[in-house]
C-alpha atoms as a PDB file:
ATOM      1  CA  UNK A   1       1.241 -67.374  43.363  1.00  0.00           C
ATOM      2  CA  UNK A   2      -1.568 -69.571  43.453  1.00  0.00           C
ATOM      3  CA  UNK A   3      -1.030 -72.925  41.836  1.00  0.00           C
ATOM      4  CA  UNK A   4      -3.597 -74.359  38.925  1.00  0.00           C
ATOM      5  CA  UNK A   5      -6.334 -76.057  40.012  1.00  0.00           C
ATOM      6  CA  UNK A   6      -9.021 -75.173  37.563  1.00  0.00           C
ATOM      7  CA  UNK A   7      -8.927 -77.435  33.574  1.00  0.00           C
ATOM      8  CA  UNK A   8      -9.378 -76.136  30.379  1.00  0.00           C
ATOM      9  CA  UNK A   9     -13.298 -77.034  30.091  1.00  0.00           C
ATOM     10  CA  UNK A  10     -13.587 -75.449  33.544  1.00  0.00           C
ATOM     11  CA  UNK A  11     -11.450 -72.186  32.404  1.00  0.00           C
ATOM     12  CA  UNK A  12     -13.357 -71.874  29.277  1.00  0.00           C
ATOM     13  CA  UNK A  13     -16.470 -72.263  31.053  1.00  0.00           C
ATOM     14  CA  UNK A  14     -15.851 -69.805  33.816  1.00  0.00           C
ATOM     15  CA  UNK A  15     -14.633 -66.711  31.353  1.00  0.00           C
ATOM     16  CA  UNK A  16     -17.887 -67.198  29.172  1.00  0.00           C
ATOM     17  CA  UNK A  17     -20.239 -67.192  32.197  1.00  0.00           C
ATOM     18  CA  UNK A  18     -18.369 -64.349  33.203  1.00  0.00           C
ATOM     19  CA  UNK A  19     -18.274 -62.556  30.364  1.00  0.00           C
ATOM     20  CA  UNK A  20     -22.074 -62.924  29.973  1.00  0.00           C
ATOM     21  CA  UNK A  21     -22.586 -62.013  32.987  1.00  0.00           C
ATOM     22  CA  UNK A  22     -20.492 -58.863  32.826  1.00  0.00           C
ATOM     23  CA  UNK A  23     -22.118 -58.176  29.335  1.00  0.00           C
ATOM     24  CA  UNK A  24     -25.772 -58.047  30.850  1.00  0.00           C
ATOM     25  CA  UNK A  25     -24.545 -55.386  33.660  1.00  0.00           C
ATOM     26  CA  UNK A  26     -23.927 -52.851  30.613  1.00  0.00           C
ATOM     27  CA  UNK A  27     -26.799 -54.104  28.096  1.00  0.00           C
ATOM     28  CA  UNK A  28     -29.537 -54.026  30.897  1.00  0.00           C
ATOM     29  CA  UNK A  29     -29.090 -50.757  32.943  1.00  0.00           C
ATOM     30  CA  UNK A  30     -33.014 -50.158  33.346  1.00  0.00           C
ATOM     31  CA  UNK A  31     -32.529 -53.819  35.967  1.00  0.00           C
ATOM     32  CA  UNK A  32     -33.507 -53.332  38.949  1.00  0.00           C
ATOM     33  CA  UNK A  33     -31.016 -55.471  40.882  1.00  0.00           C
ATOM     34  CA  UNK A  34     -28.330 -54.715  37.949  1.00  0.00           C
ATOM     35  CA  UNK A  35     -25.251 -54.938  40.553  1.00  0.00           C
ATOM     36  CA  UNK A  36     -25.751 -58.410  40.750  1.00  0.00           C
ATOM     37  CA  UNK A  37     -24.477 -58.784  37.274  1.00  0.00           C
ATOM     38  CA  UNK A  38     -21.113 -57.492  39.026  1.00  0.00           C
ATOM     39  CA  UNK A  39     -20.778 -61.502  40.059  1.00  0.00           C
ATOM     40  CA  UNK A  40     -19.254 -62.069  36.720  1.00  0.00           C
ATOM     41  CA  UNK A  41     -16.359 -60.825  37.432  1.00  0.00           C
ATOM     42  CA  UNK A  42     -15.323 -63.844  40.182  1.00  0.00           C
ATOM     43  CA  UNK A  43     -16.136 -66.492  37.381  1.00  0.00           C
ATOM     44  CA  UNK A  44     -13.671 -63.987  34.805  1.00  0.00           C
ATOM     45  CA  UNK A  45     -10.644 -63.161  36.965  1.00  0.00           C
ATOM     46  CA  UNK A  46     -10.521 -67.166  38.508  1.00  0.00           C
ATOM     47  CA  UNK A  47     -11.332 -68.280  35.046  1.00  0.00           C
ATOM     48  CA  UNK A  48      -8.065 -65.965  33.444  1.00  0.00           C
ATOM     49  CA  UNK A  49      -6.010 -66.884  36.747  1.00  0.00           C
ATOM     50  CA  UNK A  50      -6.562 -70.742  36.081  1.00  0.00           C
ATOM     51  CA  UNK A  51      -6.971 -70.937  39.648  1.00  0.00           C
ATOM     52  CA  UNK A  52      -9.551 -71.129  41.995  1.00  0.00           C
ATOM     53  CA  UNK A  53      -9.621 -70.368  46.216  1.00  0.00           C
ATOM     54  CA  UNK A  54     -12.406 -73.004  46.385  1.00  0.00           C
ATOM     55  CA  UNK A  55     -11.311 -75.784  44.993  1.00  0.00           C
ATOM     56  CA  UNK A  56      -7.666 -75.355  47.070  1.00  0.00           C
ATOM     57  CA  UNK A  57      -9.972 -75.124  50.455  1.00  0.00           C
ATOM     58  CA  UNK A  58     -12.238 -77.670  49.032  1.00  0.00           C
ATOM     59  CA  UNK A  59      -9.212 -79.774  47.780  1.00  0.00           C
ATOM     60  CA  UNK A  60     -10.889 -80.354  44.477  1.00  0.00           C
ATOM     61  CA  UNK A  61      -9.033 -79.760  41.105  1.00  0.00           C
ATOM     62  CA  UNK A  62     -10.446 -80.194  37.491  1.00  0.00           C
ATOM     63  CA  UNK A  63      -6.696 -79.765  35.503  1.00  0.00           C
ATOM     64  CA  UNK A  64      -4.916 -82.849  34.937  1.00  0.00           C
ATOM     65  CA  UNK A  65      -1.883 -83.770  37.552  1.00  0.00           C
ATOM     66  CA  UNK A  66       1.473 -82.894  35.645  1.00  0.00           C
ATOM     67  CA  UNK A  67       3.693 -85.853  35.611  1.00  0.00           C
END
């Protein structure tokens, strides 16, 4: 599995952008580009997986190293 690379601030971040994002798709369906809403979900599942395919090709991690 993928290891953690993405902190708590950074989680909690990511899964309320995502929700909100998610949330507009069903409260706005009269949008006319209302599929990009559908980008929430990246921010959600990355956000719930504490990891991140970025940051590991980026080699950036917000979650403190584990001693």
């Amino acid at each position: 599995m993928l290891k953690k690379n993405v902190g708590a601030l950074d989680r909690a971040l990511r899964i309320i952008v995502g929700l909100g994002l998610l949330a507009g798709f069903f409260l706005n369906p009269d949008a006319a580009y209302r599929w990009l809403y559908l980008i929430g979900i990246i921010p959600l599942v990355t956000g719930l997986m504490s990891s991140c395919p970025l940051y590991t090709i980026f080699g950036l991690r917000t979650c403190p190293l584990k001693k």
